[in-house]
C-alpha atoms as a PDB file:
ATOM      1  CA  UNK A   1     166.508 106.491 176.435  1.00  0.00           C
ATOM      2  CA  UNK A   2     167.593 103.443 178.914  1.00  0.00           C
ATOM      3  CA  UNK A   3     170.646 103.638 180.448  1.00  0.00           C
ATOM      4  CA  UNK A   4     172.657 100.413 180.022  1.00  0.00           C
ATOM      5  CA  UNK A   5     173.142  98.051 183.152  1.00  0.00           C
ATOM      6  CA  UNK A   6     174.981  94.740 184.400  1.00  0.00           C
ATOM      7  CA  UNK A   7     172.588  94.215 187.558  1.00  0.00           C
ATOM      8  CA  UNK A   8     174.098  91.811 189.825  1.00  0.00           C
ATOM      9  CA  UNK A   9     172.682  89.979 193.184  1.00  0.00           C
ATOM     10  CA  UNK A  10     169.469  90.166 194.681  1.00  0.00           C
ATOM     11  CA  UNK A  11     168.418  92.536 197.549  1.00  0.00           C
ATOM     12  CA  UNK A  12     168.025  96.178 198.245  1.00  0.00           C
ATOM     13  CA  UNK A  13     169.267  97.823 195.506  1.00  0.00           C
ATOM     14  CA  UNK A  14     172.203  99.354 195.280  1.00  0.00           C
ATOM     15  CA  UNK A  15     173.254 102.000 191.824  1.00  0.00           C
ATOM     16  CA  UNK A  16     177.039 102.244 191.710  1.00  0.00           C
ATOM     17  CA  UNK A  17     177.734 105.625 189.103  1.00  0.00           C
ATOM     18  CA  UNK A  18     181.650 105.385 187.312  1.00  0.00           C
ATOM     19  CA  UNK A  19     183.998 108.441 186.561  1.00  0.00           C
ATOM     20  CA  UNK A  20     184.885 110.045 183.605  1.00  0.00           C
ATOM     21  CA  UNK A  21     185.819 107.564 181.020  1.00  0.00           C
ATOM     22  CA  UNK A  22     184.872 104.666 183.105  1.00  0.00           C
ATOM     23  CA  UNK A  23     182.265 101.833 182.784  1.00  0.00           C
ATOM     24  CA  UNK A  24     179.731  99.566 185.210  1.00  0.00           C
ATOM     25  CA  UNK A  25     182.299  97.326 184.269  1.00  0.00           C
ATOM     26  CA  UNK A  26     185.125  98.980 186.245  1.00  0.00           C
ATOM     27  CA  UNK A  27     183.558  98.043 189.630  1.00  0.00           C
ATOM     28  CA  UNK A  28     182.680  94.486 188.870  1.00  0.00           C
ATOM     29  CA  UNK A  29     184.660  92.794 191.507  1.00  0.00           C
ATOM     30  CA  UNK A  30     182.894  95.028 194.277  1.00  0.00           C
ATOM     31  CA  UNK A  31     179.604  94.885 192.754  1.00  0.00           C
ATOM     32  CA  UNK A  32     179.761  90.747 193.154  1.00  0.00           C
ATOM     33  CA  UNK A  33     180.894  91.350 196.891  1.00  0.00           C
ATOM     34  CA  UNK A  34     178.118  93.491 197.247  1.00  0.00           C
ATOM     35  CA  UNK A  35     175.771  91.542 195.913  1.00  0.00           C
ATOM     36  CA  UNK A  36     176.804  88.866 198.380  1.00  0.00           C
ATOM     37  CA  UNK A  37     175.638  90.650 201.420  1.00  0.00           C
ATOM     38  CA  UNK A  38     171.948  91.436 200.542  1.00  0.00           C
ATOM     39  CA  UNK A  39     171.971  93.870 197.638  1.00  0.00           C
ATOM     40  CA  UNK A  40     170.829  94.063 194.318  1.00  0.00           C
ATOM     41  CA  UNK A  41     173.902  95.918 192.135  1.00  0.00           C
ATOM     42  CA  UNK A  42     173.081  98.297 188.966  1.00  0.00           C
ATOM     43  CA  UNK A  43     176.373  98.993 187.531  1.00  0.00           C
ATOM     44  CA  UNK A  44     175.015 101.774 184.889  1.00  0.00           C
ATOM     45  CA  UNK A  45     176.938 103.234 182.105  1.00  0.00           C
ATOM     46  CA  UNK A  46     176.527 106.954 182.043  1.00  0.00           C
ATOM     47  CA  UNK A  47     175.801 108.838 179.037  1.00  0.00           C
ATOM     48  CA  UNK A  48     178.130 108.787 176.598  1.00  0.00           C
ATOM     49  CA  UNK A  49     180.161 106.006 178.120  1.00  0.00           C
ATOM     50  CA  UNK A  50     180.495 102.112 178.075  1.00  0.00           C
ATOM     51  CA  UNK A  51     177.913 100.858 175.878  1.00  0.00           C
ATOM     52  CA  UNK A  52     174.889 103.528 176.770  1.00  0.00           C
ATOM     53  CA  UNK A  53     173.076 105.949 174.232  1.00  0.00           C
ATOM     54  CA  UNK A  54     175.462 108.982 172.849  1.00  0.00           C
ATOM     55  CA  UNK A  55     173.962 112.262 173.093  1.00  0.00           C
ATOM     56  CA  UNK A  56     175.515 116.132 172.601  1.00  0.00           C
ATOM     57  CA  UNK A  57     174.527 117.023 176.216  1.00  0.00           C
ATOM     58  CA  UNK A  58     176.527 115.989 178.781  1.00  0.00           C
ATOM     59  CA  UNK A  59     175.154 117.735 182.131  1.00  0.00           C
ATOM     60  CA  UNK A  60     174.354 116.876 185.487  1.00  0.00           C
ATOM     61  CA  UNK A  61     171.012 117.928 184.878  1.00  0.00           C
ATOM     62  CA  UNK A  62     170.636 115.457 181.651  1.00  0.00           C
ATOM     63  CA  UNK A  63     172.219 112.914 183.676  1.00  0.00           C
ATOM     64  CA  UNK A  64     169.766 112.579 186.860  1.00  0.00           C
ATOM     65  CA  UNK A  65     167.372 112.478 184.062  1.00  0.00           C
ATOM     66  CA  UNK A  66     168.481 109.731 182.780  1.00  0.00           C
ATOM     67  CA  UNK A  67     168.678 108.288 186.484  1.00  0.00           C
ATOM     68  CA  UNK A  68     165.156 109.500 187.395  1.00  0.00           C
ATOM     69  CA  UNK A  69     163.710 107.508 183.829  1.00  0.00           C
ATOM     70  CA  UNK A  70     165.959 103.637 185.143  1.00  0.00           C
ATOM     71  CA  UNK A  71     164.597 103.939 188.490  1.00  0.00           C
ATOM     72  CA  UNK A  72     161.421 104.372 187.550  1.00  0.00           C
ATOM     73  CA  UNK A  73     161.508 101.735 184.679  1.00  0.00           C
ATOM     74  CA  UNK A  74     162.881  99.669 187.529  1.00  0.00           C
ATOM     75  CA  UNK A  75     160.073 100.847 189.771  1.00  0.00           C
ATOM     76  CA  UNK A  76     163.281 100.662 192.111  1.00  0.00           C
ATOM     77  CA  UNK A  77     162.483 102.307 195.663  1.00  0.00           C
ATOM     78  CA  UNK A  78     164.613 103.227 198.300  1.00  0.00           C
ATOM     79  CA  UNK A  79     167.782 103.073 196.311  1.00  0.00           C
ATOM     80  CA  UNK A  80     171.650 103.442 197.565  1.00  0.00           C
ATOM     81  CA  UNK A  81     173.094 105.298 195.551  1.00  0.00           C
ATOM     82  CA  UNK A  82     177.150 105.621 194.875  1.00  0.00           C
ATOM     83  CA  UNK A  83     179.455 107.371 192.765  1.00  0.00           C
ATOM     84  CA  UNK A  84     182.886 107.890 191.853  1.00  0.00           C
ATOM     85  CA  UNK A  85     184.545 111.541 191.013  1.00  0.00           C
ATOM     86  CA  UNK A  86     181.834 112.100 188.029  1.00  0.00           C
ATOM     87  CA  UNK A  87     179.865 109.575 188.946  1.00  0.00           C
ATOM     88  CA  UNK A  88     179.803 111.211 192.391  1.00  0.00           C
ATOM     89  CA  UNK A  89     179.098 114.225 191.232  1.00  0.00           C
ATOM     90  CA  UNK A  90     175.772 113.268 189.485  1.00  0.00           C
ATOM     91  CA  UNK A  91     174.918 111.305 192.354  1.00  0.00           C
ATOM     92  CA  UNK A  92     174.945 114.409 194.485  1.00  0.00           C
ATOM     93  CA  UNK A  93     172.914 116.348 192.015  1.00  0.00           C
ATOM     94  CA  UNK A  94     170.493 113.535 191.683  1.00  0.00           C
ATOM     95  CA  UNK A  95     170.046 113.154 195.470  1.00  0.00           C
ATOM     96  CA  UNK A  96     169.420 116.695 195.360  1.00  0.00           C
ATOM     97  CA  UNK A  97     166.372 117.003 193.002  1.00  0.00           C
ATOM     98  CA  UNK A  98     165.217 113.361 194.163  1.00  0.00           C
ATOM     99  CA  UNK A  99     166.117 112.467 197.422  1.00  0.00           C
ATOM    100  CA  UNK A 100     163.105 110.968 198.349  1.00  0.00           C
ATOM    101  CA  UNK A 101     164.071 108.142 196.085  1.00  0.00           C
ATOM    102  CA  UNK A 102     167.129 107.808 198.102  1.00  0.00           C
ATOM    103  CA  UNK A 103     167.755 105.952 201.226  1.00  0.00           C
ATOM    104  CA  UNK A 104     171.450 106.543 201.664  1.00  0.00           C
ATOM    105  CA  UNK A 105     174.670 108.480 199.433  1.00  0.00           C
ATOM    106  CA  UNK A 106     178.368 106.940 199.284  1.00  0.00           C
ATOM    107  CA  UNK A 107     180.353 109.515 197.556  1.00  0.00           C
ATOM    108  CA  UNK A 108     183.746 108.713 196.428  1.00  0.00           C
ATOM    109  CA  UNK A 109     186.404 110.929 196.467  1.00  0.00           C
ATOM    110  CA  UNK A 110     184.818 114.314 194.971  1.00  0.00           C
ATOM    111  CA  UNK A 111     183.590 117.049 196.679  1.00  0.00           C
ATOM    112  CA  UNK A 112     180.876 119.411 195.924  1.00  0.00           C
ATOM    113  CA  UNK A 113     182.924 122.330 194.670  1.00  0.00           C
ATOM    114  CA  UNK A 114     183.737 123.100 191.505  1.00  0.00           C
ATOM    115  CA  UNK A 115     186.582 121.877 189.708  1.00  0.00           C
ATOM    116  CA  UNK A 116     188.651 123.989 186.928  1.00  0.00           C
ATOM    117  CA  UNK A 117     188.930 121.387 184.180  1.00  0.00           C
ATOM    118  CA  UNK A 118     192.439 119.103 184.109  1.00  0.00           C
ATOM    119  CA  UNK A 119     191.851 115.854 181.947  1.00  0.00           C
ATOM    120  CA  UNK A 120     193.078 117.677 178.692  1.00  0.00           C
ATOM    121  CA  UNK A 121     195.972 115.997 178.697  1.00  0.00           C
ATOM    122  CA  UNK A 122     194.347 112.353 178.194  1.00  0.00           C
ATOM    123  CA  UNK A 123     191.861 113.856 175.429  1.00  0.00           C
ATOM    124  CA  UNK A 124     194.809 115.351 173.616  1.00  0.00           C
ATOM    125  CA  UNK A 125     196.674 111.304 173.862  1.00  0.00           C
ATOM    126  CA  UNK A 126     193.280 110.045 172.985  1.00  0.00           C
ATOM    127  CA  UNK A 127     193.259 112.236 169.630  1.00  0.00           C
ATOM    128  CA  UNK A 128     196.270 111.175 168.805  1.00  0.00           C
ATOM    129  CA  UNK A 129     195.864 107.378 168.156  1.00  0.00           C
ATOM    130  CA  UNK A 130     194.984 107.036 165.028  1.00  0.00           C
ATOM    131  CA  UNK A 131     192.321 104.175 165.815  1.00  0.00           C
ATOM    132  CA  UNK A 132     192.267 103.378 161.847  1.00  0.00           C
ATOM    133  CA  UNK A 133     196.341 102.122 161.939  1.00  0.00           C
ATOM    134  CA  UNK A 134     196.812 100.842 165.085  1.00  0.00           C
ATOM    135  CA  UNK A 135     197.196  96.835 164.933  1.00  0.00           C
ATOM    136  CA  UNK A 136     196.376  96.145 168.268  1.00  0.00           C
ATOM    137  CA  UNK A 137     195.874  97.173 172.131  1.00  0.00           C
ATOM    138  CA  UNK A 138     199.509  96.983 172.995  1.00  0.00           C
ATOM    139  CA  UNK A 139     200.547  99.095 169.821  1.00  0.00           C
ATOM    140  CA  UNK A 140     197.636 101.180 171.271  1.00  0.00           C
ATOM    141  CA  UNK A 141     199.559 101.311 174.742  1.00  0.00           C
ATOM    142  CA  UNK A 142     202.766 102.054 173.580  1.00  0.00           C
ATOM    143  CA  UNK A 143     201.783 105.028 171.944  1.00  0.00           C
ATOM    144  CA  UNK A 144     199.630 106.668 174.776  1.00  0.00           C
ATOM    145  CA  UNK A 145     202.907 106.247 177.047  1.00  0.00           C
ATOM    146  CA  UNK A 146     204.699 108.713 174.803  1.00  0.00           C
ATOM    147  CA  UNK A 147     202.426 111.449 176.195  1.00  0.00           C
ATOM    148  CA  UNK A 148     200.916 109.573 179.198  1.00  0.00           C
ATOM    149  CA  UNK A 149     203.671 109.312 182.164  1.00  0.00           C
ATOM    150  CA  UNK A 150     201.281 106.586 183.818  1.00  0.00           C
ATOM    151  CA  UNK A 151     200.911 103.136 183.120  1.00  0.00           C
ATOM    152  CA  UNK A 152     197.578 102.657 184.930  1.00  0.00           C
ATOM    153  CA  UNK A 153     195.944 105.800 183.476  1.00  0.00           C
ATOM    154  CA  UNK A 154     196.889 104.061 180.230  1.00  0.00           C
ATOM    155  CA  UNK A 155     195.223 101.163 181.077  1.00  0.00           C
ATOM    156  CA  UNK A 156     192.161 102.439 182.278  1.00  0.00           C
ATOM    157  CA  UNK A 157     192.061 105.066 178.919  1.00  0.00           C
ATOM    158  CA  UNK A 158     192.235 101.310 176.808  1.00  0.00           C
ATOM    159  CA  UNK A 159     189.558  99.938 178.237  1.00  0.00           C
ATOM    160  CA  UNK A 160     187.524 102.105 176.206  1.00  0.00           C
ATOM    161  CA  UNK A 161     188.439 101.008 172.796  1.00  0.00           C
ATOM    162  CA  UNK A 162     186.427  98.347 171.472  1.00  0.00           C
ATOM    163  CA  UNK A 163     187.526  96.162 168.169  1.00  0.00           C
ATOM    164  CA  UNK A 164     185.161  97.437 164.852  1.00  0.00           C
ATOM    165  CA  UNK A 165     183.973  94.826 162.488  1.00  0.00           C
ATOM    166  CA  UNK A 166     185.602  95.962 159.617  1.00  0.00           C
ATOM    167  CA  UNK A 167     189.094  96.849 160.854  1.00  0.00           C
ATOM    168  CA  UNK A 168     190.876  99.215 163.067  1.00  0.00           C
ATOM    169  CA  UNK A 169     189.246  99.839 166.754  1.00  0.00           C
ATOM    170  CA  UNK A 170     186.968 102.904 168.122  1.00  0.00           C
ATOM    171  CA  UNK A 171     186.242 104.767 171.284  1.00  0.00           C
ATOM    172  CA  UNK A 172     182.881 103.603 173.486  1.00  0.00           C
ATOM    173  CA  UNK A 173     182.910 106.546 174.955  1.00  0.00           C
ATOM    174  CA  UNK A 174     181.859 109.946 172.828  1.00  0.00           C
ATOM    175  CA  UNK A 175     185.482 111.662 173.214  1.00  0.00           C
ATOM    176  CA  UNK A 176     184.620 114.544 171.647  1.00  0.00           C
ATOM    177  CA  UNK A 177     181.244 115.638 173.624  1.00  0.00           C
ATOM    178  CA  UNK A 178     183.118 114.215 176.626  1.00  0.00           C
ATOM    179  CA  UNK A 179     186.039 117.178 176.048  1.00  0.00           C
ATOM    180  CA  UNK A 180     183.899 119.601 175.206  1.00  0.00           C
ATOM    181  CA  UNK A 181     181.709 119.052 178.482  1.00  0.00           C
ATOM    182  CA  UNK A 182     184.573 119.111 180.297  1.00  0.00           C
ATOM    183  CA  UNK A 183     183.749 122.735 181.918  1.00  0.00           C
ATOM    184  CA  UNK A 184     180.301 121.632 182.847  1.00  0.00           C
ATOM    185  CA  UNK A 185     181.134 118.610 184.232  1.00  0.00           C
ATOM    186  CA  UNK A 186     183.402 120.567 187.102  1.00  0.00           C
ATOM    187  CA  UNK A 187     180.718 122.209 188.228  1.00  0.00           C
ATOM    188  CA  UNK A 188     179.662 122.679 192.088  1.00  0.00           C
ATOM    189  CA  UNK A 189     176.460 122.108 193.405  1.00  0.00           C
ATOM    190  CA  UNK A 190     173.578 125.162 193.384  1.00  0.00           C
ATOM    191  CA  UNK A 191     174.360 126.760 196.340  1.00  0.00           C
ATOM    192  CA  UNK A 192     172.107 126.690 199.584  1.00  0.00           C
ATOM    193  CA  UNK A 193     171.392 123.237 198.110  1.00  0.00           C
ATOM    194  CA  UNK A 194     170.525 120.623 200.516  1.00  0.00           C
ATOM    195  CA  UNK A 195     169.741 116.925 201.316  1.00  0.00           C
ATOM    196  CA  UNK A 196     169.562 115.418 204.609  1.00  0.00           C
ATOM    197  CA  UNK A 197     169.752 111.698 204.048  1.00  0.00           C
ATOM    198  CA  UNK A 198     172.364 109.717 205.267  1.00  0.00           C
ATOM    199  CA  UNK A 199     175.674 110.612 203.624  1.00  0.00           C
ATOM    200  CA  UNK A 200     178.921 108.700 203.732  1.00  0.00           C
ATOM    201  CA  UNK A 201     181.992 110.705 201.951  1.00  0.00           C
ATOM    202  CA  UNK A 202     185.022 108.176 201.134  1.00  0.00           C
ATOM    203  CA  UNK A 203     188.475 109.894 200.241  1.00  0.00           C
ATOM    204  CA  UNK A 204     192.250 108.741 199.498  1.00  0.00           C
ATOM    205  CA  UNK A 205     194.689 110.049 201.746  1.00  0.00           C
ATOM    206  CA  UNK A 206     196.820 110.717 199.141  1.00  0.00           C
ATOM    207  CA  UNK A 207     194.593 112.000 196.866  1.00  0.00           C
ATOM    208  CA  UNK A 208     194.110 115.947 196.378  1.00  0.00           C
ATOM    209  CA  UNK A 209     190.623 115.639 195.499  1.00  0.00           C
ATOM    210  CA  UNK A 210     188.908 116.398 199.127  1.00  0.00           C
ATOM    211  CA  UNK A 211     191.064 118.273 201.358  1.00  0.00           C
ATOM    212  CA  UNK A 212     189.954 119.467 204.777  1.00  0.00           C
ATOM    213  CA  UNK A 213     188.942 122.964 203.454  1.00  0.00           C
ATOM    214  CA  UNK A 214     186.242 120.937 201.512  1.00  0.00           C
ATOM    215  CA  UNK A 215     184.903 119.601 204.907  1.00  0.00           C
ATOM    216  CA  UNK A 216     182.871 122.515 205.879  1.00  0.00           C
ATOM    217  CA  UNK A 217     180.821 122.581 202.115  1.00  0.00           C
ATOM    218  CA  UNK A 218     180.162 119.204 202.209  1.00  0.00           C
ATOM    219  CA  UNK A 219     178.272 119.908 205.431  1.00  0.00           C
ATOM    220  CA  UNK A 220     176.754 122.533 203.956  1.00  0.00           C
ATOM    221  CA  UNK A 221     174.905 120.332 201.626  1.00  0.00           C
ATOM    222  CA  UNK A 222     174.770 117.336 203.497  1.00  0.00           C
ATOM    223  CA  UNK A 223     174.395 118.202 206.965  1.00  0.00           C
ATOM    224  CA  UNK A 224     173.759 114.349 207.813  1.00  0.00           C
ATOM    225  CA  UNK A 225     176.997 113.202 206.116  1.00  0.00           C
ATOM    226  CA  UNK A 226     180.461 111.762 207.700  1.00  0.00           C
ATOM    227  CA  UNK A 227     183.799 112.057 205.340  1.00  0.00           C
ATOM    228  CA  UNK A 228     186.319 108.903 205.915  1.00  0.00           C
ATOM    229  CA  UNK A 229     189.929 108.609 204.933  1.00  0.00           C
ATOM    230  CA  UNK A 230     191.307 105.686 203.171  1.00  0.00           C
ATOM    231  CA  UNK A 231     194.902 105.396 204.107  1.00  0.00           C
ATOM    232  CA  UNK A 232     197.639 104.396 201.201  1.00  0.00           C
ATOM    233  CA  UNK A 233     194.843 105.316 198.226  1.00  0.00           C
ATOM    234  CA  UNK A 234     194.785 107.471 195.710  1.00  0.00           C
ATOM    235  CA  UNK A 235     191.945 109.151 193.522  1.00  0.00           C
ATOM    236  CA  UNK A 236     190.682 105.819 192.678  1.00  0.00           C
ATOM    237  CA  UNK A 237     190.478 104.328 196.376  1.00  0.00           C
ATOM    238  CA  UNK A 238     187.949 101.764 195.189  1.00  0.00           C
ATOM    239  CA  UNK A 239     189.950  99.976 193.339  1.00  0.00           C
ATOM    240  CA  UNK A 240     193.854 100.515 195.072  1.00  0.00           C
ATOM    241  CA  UNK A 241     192.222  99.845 198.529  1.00  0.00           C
ATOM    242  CA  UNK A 242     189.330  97.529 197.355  1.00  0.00           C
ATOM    243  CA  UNK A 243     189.118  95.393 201.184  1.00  0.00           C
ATOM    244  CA  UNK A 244     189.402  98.513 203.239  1.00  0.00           C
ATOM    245  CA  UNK A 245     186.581 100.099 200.758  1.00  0.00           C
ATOM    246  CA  UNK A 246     184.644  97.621 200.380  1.00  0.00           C
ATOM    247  CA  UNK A 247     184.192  97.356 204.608  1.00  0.00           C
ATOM    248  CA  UNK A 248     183.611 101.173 205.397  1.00  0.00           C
ATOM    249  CA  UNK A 249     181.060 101.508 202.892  1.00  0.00           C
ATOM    250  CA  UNK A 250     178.742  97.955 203.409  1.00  0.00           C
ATOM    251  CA  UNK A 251     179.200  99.110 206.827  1.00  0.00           C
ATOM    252  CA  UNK A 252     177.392 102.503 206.249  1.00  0.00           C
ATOM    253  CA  UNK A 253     174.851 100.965 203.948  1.00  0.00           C
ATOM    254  CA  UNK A 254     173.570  98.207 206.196  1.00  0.00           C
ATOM    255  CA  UNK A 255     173.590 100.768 209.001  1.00  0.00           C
ATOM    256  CA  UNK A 256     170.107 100.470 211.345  1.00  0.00           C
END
């Protein structure tokens, strides 16, 4: 099945993966900037998320794929590809089984290990809003709060529900595969796995994701690959240091 897509501008084109629980839609606002400067945007909804198909199998495996089947519906060559935390994870993998499809990797904040799995806490909120009683999005809010010590977490968690016909709201995303997966989807890479195109690693400086002990495994399996440091960011750097972002990495992708 397709993935679904927003493509934006016109150019060399440019596949921009989201994070667990995200959306295309989340990086709309760089995805117009981008598409500005010579490239043609695919903001694509994973599996399981935003408005794409919903399927029981949520691996890296399933998800290049899924990647390997739009490209090639596309007949897109020499992509740049980019993802974010999940999204950069499946990039990797992809890159790894196709990187002659691939001219150049932005990878944003997520490193190639494996990660023990620490989003139950927002599944557990999530299954606790009762989606058939709750009136509206700010009802919606209010409760996640009461287990959810983060405003913007919240906010990112509600931009998942979507209003049913009848009455009430539901999930885009499938919740419960999505928890279930949630082992798989910290997994590293296969080891003495390795792709030598041009690889650009962004991290926040104050985010725990990449540390310098990552450095040396990220070379590992991308031997032509520099790792940058966004100061003042978090986890989501992309969106908290959007200007400073948005500059390191068109400057990596329009590199001779």
């Amino acid at each position: 099945m397709l993935l679904h897509s927003k493509i934006i501008g016109k150019g060399y084109p440019l596949l921009i993966l989201h994070g667990l629980l995200g959306m295309g839609d989340n990086w709309i606002s760089l995805a117009r900037r981008y598409g500005q400067e010579g490239f043609e945007v695919h903001l694509i909804d994973l599996r399981n998320h935003g408005k794409s198909f919903h399927s029981d199998e949520m691996t890296y495996e399933a998800m290049s794929d899924d990647l390997l089947y739009y490209i090639q519906h596309y007949n897109l060559k020499d992509i740049n590809l980019m993802g974010h935390s999940m999204g950069g994870k499946a990039a990797m993998n992809f890159v790894l089984t196709f990187q002659d499809l691939t001219k150049r990797l932005v990878v944003v904040d997520i490193a190639p290990k494996y990660y023990p799995p620490h989003h139950h806490f927002i599944f557990k909120a999530i299954e606790q809003l009762d989606l058939n009683q709750i009136e509206n999005r700010k009802e919606a809010e209010s409760i996640l709060l009461q287990t959810i010590d983060s405003k913007p977490i919240v906010q990112f968690i509600l931009k998942n529900l979507t209003r049913r016909q009848d009455k009430g709201f539901a999930w885009k995303p499938n919740v419960e595969v999505l928890k279930q997966s949630l082992d798989d989807l910290g997994a590293s890479l296969p080891p003495l796995s390795v792709a030598s195109i041009p690889a650009l690693f962004v991290k926040g400086a104050r985010s725990p994701y990449i540390i310098k002990d990552d450095y040396p495994i990220i070379k590992a399996h991308f031997p032509n690959s520099e790792i940058v440091s966004i100061p003042n960011s978090g986890h989501w750097v992309h969106s908290q240091s959007p200007d400073v972002f948005f500059n390191k990495t068109l400057s990596f992708l329009t590199k001779a």
